[in-house]
C-alpha atoms as a PDB file:
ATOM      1  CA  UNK A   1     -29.343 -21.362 -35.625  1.00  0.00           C
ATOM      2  CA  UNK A   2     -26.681 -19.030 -34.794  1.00  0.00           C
ATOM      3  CA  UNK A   3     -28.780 -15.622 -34.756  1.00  0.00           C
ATOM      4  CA  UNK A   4     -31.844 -17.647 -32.575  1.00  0.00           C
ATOM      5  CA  UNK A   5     -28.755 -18.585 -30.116  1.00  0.00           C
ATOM      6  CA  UNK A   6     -27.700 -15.157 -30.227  1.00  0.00           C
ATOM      7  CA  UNK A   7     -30.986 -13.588 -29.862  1.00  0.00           C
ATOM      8  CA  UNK A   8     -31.720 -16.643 -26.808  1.00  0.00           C
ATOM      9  CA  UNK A   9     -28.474 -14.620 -25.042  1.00  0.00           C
ATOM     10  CA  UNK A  10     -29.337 -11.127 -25.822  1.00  0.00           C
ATOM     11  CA  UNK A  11     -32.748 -11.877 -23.843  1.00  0.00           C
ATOM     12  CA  UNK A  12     -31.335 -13.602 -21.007  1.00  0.00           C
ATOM     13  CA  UNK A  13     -28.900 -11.357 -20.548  1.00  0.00           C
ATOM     14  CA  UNK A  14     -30.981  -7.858 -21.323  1.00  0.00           C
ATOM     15  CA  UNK A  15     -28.875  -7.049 -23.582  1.00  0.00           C
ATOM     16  CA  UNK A  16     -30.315  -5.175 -26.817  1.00  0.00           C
ATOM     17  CA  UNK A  17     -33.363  -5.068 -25.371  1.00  0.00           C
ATOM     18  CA  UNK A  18     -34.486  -1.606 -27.092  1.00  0.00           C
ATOM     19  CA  UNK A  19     -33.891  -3.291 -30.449  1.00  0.00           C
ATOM     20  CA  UNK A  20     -36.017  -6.247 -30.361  1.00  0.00           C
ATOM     21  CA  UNK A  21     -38.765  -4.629 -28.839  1.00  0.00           C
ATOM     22  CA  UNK A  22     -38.967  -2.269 -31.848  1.00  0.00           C
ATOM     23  CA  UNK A  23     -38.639  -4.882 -34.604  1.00  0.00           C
ATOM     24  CA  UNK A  24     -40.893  -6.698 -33.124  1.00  0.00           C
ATOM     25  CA  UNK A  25     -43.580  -3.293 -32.593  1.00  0.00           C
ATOM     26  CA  UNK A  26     -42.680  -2.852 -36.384  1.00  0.00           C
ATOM     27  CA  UNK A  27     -43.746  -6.435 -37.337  1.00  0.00           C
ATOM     28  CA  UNK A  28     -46.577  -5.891 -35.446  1.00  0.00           C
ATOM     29  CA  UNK A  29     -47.513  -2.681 -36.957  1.00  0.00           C
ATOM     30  CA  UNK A  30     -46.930  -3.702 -40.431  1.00  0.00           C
ATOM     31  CA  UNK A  31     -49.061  -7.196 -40.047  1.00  0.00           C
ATOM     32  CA  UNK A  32     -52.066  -4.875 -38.304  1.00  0.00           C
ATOM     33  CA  UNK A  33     -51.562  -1.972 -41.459  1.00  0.00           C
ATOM     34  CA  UNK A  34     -51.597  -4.677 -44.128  1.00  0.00           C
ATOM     35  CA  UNK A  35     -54.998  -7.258 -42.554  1.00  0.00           C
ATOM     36  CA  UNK A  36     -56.562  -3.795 -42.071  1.00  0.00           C
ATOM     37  CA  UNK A  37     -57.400  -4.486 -38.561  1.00  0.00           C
ATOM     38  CA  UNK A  38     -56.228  -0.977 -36.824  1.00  0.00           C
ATOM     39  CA  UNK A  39     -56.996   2.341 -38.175  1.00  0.00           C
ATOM     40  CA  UNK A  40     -55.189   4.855 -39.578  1.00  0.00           C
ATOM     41  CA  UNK A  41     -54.883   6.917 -36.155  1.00  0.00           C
ATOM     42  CA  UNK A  42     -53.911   4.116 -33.789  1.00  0.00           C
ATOM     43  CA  UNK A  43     -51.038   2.998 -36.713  1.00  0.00           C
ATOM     44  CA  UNK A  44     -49.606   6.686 -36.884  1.00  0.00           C
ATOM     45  CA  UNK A  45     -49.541   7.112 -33.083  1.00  0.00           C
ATOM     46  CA  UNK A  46     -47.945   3.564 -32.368  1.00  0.00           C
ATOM     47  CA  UNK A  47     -45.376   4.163 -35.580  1.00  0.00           C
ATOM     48  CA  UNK A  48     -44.726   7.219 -33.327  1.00  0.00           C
ATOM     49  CA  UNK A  49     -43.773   5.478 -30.357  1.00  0.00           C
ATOM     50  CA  UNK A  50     -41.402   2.827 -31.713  1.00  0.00           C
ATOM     51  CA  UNK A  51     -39.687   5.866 -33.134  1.00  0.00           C
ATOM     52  CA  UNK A  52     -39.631   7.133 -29.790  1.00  0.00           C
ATOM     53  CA  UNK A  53     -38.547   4.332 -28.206  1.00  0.00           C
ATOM     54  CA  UNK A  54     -35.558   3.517 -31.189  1.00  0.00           C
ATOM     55  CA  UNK A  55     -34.388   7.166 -30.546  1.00  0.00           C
ATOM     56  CA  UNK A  56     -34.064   6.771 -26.800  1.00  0.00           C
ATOM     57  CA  UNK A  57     -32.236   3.270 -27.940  1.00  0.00           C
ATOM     58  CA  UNK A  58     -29.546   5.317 -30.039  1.00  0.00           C
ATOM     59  CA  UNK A  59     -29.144   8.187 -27.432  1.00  0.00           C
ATOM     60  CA  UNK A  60     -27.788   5.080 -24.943  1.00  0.00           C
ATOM     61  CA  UNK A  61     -25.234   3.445 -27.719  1.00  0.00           C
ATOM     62  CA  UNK A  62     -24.162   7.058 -28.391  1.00  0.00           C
ATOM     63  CA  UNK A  63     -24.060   7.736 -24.618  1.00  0.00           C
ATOM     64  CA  UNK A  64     -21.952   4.171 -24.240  1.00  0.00           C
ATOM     65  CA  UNK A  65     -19.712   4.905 -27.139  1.00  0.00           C
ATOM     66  CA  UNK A  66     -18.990   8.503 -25.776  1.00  0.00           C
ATOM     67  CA  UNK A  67     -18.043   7.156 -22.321  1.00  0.00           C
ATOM     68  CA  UNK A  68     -15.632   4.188 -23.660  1.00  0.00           C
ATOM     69  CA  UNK A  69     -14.026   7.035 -25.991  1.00  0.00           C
ATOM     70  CA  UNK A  70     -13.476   8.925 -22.986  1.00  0.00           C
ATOM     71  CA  UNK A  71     -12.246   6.040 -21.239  1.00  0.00           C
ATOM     72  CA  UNK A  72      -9.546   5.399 -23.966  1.00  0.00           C
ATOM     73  CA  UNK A  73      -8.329   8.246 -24.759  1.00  0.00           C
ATOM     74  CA  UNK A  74      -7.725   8.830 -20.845  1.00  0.00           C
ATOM     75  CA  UNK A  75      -5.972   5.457 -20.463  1.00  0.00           C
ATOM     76  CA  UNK A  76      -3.814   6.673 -24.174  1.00  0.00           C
ATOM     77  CA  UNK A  77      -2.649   9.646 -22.168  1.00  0.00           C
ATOM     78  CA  UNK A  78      -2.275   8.189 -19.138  1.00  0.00           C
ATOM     79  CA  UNK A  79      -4.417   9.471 -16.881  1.00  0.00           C
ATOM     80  CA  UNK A  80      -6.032   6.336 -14.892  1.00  0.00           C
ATOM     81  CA  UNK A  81      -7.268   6.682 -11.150  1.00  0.00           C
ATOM     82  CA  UNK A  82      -5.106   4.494  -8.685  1.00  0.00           C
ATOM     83  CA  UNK A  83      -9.351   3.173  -8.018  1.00  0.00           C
ATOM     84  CA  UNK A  84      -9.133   2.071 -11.845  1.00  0.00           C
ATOM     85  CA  UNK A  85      -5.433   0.755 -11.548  1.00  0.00           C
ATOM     86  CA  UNK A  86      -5.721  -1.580  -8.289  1.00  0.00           C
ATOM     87  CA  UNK A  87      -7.933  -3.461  -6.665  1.00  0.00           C
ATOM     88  CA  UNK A  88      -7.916  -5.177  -3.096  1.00  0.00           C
ATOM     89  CA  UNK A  89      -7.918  -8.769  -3.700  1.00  0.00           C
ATOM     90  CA  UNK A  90      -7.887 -11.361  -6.540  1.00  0.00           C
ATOM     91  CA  UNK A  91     -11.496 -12.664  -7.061  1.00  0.00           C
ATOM     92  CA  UNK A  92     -10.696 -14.382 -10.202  1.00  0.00           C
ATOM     93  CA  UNK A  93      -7.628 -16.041  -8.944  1.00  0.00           C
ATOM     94  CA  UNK A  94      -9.226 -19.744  -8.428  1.00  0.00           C
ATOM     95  CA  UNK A  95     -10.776 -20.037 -11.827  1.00  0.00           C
ATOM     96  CA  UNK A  96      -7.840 -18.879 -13.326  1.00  0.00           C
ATOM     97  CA  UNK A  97      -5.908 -21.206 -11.438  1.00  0.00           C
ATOM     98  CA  UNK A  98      -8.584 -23.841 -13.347  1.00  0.00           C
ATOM     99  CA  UNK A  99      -6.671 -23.562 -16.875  1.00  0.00           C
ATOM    100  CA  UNK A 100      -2.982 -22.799 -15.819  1.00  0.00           C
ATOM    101  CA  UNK A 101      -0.189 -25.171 -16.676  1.00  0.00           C
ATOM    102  CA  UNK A 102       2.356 -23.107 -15.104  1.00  0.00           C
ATOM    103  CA  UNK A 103       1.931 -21.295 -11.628  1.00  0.00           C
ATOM    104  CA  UNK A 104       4.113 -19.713  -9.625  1.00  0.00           C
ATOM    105  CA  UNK A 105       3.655 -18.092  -6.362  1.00  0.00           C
ATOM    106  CA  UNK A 106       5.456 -16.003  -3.515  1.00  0.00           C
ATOM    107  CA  UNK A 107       4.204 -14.618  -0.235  1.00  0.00           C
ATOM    108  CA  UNK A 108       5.120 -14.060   3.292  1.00  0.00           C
ATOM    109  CA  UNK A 109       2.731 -16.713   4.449  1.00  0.00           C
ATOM    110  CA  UNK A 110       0.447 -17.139   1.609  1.00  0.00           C
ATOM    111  CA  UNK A 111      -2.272 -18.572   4.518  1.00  0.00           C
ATOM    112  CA  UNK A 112      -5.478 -17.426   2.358  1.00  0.00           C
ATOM    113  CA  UNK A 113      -4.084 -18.086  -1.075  1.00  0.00           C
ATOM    114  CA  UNK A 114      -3.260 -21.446  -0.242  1.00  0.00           C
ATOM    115  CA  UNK A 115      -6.498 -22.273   1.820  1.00  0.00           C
ATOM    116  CA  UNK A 116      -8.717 -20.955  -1.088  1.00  0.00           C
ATOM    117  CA  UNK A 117      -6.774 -22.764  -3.604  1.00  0.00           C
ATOM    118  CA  UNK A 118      -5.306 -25.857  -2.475  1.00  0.00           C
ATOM    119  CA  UNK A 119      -7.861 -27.853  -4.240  1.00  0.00           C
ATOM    120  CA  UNK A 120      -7.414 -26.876  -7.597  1.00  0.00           C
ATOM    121  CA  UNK A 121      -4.023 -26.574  -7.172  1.00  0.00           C
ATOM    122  CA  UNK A 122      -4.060 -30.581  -6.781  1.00  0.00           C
ATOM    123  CA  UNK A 123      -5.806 -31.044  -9.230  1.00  0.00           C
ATOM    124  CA  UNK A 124      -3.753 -28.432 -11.774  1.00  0.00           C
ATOM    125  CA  UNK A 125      -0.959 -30.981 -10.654  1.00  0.00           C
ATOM    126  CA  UNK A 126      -2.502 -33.807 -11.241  1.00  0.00           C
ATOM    127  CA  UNK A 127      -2.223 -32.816 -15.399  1.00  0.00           C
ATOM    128  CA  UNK A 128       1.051 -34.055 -16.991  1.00  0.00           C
ATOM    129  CA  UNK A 129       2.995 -31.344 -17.928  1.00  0.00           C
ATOM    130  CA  UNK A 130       1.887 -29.119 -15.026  1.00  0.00           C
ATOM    131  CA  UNK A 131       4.785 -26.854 -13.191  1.00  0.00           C
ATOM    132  CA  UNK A 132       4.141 -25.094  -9.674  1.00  0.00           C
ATOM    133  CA  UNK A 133       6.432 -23.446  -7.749  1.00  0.00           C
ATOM    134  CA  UNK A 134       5.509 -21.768  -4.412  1.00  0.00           C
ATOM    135  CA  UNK A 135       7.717 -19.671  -2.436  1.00  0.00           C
ATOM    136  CA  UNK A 136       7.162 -18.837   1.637  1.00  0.00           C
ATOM    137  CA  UNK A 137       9.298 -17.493   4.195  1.00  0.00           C
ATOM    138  CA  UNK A 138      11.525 -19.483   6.303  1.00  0.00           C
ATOM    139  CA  UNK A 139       9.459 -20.515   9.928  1.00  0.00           C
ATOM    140  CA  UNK A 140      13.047 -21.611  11.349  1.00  0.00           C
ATOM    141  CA  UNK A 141      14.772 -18.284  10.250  1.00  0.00           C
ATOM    142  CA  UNK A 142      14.515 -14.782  10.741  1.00  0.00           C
ATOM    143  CA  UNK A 143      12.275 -14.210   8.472  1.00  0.00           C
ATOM    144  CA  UNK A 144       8.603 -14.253  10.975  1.00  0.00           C
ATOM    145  CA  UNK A 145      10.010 -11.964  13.070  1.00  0.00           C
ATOM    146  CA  UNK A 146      10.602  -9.428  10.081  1.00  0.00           C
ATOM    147  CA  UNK A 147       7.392 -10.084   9.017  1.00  0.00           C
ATOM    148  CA  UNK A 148       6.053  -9.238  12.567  1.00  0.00           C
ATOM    149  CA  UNK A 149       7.856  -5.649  12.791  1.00  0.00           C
ATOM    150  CA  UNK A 150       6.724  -4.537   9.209  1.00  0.00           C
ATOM    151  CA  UNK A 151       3.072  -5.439  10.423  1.00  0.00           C
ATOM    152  CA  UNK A 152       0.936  -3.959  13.078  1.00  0.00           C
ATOM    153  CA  UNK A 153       2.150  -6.811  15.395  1.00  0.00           C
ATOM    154  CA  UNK A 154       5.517  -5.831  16.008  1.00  0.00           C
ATOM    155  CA  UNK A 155       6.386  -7.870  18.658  1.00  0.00           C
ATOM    156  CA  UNK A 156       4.442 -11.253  18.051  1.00  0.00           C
ATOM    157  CA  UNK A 157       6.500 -13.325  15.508  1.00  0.00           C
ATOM    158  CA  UNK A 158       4.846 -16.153  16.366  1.00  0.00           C
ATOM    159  CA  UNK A 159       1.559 -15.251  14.633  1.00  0.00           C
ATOM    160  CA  UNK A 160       3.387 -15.717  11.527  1.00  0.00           C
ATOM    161  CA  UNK A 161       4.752 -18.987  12.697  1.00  0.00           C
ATOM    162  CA  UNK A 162       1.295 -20.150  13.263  1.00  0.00           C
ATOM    163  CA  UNK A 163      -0.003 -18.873  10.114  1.00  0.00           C
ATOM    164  CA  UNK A 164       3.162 -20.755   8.311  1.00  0.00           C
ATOM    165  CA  UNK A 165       2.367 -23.736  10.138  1.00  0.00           C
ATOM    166  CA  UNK A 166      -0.989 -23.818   8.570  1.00  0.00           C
ATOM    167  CA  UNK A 167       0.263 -23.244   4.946  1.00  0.00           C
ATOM    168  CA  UNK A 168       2.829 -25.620   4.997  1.00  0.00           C
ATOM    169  CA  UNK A 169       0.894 -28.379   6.756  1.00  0.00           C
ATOM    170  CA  UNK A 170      -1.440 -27.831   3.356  1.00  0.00           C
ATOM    171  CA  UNK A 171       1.659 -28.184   0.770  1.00  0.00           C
ATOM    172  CA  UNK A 172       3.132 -31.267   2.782  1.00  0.00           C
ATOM    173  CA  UNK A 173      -0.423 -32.925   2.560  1.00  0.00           C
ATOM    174  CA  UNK A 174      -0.275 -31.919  -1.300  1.00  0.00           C
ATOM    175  CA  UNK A 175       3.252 -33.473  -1.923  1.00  0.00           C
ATOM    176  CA  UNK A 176       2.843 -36.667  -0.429  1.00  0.00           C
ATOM    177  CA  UNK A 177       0.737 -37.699  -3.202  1.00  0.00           C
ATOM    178  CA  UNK A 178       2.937 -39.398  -5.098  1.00  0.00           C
ATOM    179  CA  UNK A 179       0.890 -38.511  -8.531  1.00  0.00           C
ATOM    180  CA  UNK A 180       1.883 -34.951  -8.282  1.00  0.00           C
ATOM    181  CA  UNK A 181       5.242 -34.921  -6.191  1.00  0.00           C
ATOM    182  CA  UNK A 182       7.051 -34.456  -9.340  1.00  0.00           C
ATOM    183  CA  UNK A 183       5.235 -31.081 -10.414  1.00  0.00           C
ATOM    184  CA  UNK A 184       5.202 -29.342  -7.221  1.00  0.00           C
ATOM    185  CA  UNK A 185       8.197 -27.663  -5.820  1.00  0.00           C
ATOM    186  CA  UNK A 186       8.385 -25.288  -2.407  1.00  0.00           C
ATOM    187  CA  UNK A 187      11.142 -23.527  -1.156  1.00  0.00           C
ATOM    188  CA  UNK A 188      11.134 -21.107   1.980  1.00  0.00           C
ATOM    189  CA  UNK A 189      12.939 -17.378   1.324  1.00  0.00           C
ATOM    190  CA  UNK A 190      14.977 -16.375   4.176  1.00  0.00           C
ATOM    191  CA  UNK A 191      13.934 -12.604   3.611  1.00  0.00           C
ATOM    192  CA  UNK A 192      10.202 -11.114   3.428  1.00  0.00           C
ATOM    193  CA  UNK A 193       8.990 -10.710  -0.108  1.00  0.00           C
ATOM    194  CA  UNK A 194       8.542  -6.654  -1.092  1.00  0.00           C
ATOM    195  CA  UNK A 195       5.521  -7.634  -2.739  1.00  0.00           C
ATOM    196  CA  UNK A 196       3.523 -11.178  -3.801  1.00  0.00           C
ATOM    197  CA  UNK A 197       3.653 -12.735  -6.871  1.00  0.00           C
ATOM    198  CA  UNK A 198       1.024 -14.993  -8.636  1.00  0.00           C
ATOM    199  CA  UNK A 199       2.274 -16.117 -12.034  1.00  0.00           C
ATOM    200  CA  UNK A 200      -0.010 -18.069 -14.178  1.00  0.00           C
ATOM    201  CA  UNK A 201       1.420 -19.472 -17.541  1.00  0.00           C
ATOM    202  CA  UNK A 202       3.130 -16.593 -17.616  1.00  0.00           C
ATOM    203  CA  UNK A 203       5.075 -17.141 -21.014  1.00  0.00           C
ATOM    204  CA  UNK A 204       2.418 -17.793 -22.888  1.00  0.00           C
ATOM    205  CA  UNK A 205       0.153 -15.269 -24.701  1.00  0.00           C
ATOM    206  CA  UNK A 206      -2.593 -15.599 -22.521  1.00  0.00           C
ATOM    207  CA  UNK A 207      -0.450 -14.991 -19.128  1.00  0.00           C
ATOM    208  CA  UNK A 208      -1.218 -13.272 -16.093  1.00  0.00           C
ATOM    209  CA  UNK A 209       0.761 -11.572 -13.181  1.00  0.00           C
ATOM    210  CA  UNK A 210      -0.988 -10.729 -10.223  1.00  0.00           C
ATOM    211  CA  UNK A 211       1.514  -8.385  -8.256  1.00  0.00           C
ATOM    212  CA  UNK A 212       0.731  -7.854  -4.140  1.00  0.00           C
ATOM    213  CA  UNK A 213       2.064  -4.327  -3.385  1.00  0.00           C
ATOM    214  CA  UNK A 214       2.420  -5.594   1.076  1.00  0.00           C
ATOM    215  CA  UNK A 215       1.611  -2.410   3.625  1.00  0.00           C
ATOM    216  CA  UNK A 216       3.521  -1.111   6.193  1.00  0.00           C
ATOM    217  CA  UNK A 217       2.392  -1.420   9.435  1.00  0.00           C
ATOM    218  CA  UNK A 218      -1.316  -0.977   8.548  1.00  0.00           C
ATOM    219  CA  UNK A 219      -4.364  -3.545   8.546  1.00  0.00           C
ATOM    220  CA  UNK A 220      -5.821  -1.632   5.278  1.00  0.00           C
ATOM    221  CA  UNK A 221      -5.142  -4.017   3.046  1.00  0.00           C
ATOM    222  CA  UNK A 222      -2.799  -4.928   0.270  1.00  0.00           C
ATOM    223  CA  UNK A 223      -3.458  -3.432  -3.415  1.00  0.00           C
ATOM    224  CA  UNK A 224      -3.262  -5.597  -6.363  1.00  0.00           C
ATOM    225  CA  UNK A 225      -2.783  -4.951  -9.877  1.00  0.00           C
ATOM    226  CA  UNK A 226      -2.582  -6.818 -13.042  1.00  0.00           C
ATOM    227  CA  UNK A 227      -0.475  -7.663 -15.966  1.00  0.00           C
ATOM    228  CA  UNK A 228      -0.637  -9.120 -19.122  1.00  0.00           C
ATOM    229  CA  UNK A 229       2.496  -9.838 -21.506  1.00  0.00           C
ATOM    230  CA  UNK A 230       0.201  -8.037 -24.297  1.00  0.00           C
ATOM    231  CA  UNK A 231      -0.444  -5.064 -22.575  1.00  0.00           C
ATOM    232  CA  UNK A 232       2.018  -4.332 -19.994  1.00  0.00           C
ATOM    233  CA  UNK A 233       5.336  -5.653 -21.888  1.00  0.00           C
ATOM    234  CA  UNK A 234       8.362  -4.487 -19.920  1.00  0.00           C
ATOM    235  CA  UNK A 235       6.927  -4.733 -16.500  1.00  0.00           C
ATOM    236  CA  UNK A 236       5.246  -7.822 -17.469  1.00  0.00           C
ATOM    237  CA  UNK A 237       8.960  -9.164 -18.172  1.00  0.00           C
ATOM    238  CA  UNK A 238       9.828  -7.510 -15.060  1.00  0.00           C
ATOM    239  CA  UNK A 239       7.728  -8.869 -12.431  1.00  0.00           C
ATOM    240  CA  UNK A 240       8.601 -12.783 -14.430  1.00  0.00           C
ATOM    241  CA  UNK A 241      11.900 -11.877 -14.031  1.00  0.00           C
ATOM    242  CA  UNK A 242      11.504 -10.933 -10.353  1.00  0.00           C
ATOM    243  CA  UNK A 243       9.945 -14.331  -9.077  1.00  0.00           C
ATOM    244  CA  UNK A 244      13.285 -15.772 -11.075  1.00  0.00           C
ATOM    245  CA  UNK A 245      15.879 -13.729  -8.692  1.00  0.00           C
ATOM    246  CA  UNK A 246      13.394 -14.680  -5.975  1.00  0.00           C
ATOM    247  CA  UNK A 247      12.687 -18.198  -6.199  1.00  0.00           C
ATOM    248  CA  UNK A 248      16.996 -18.483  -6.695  1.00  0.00           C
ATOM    249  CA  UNK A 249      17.337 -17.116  -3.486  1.00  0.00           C
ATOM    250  CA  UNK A 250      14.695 -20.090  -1.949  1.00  0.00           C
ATOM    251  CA  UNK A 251      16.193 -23.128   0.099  1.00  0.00           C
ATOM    252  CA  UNK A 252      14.478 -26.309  -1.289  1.00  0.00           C
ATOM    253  CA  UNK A 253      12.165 -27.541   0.913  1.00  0.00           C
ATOM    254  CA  UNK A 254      12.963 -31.124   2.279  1.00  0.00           C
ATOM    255  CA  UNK A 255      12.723 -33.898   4.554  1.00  0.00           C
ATOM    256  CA  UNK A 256      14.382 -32.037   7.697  1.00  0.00           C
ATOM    257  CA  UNK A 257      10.923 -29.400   7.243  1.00  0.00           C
ATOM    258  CA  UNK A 258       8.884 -32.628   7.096  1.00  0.00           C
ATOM    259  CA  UNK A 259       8.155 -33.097   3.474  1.00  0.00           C
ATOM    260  CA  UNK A 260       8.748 -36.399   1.514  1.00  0.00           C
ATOM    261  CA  UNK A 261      12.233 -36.202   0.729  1.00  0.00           C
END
C-alpha cells in the first residue's frame, strides 16, 4: 500500500515521470516478446527507445545532482547572492502562525501583519498554553513622528497615527475576549524598531525568526530573511535575544489606551 500511495504522488505531482514510463515500456516489451505478438524488428527498435528515453532520464538526475552540489558547496564557502539570502515579504507567515504556541512580534505599525493575521492569531490564543506578545510604537509619544522622518513622508506623522489606530483597534477587539485575555500581551515602544521581528516558538527545535531589515526613506520595500536555531545558531540567539531588550523597553498596554484593564 505504501509504494501504490507513493507511486499515486509521483503521478500527480510529475515527479519520476521518466521512470515509470520505462518500466512500464519494459513490461510491455517483455509481455509482447514472450506471447510472440511483435516481431523481432519492432522489439529491437522499441528496446532502443526506452533506452533512449532512460538515458535522457539519468542525464536530468545527474544534471539535478550537479546543480545542488554546486549549490552547497557555494553556500559551504559562503558565497550566497543577497537574491538567495532575502526575500521581500513573508508568504508563509499565516500558516506558520497555524502551529505556533509561542509568537512574538515587533513593528512600527505592524498594519498588514496584523490585518492578514488577526484571525489565526485568535484562534492560536484560543489554545491553552498559547503565549503572544506584540510590540508597536507609542501613538501618544514621539515615536510616529520618527517614523514619519525615516520614511518618504517626512512631515506627515499622522499617517502613522492612522495606520496605529487601525492596528490597535484590531488587538483591543482581540483582548476583550475574555477566553484569550490571559495569553495576549501588547505593549507600545517609545522608539522605532531598527528592524521587525516575528518570533514563532522560537525555543523550540522547530523555531523560526523572521527579521524585517526597515528602509530609509525609500518605498522599495523591506528585505526579509530567515532563521532557524539549527542553522543559524548565534544570530538565531541574537535576534531572540533582541525582541527580549525590546519588549523590556515596552510600556504595558492598559486601560488609559482603551484596552480591558
Amino acid at each position: 500500500m505504501r509504494f501504490l500511495r507513493r507511486v499515486r504522488h509521483d503521478l500527480s505531482s510529475g515527479e519520476n515521470l521518466e521512470i515509470y514510463v520505462t518500466a512500464l515500456l519494459s513490461l510491455t516489451l517483455a509481455v509482447l516478446g514472450a506471447l510472440d505478438v511483435a516481431g523481432g524488428k519492432v522489439l529491437a527498435a522499441a528496446t532502443l527507445a526506452t533506452l533512449a528515453l532512460l538515458a535522457g532520464g539519468l542525464l536530468g538526475s545527474r544534471r539535478q545532482v550537479a546543480e545542488l552540489a554546486t549549490e552547497v558547496r557555494a553556500r559551504a564557502a559562503g558565497d550566497i547572492s543577497a537574491e538567495d539570502f532575502f526575500s521581500g515579504d513573508k508568504p508563509e507567515l499565516v500558516q506558520q502562525i497555524r502551529g505556533a504556541r509561542d509568537i512574538g512580534i515587533v513593528g512600527v505599525t505592524l498594519a498588514r501583519t496584523l490585518r492578514n493575521s488577526i484571525d489565526e492569531l485568535e484562534r492560536r490564543a484560543a489554545v491553552p498554553g498559547s503565549v503572544i506578545r506584540i510590540a508597536l510604537i507609542d501613538p501618544s509619544g514621539t515615536a510616529p513622528a520618527e517614523a514619519a522622518r525615516r520614511s518618504t513622508i517626512p512631515h506627515r506623522p499622522e499617517v502613522y497615527q492612522n495606520r496605529l489606530r487601525t492596528s490597535i483597534d484590531l488587538l483591543r477587539e482581540l483582548l476583550e475576549k475574555p477566553e484569550v485575555r490571559d495569553r495576549v500581551e501588547v505593549r507600545f515602544l517609545p522608539f522605532v524598531p531598527a528592524f521587525g521581528l516575528v518570533l514563532l516558538d522560537p525555543r523550540r527545535p522547530g523555531g523560526i525568526i523572521h527579521v524585517d531589515v526597515y528602509s530609509h526613506s525609500s518605498a522599495s520595500g523591506d528585505a526579509v530573511f530567515t532563521l532557524r536555531p539549527d542553522r543559524d545558531g548565534h544570530w538565531y540567539q541574537h535576534f531572540q535575544a533582541e525582541f527580549d531588550r525590546v519588549w523590556e523597553h515596552g510600556r504595558p498596554a492598559d486601560a488609559s489606551d482603551g484596552f480591558p484593564g
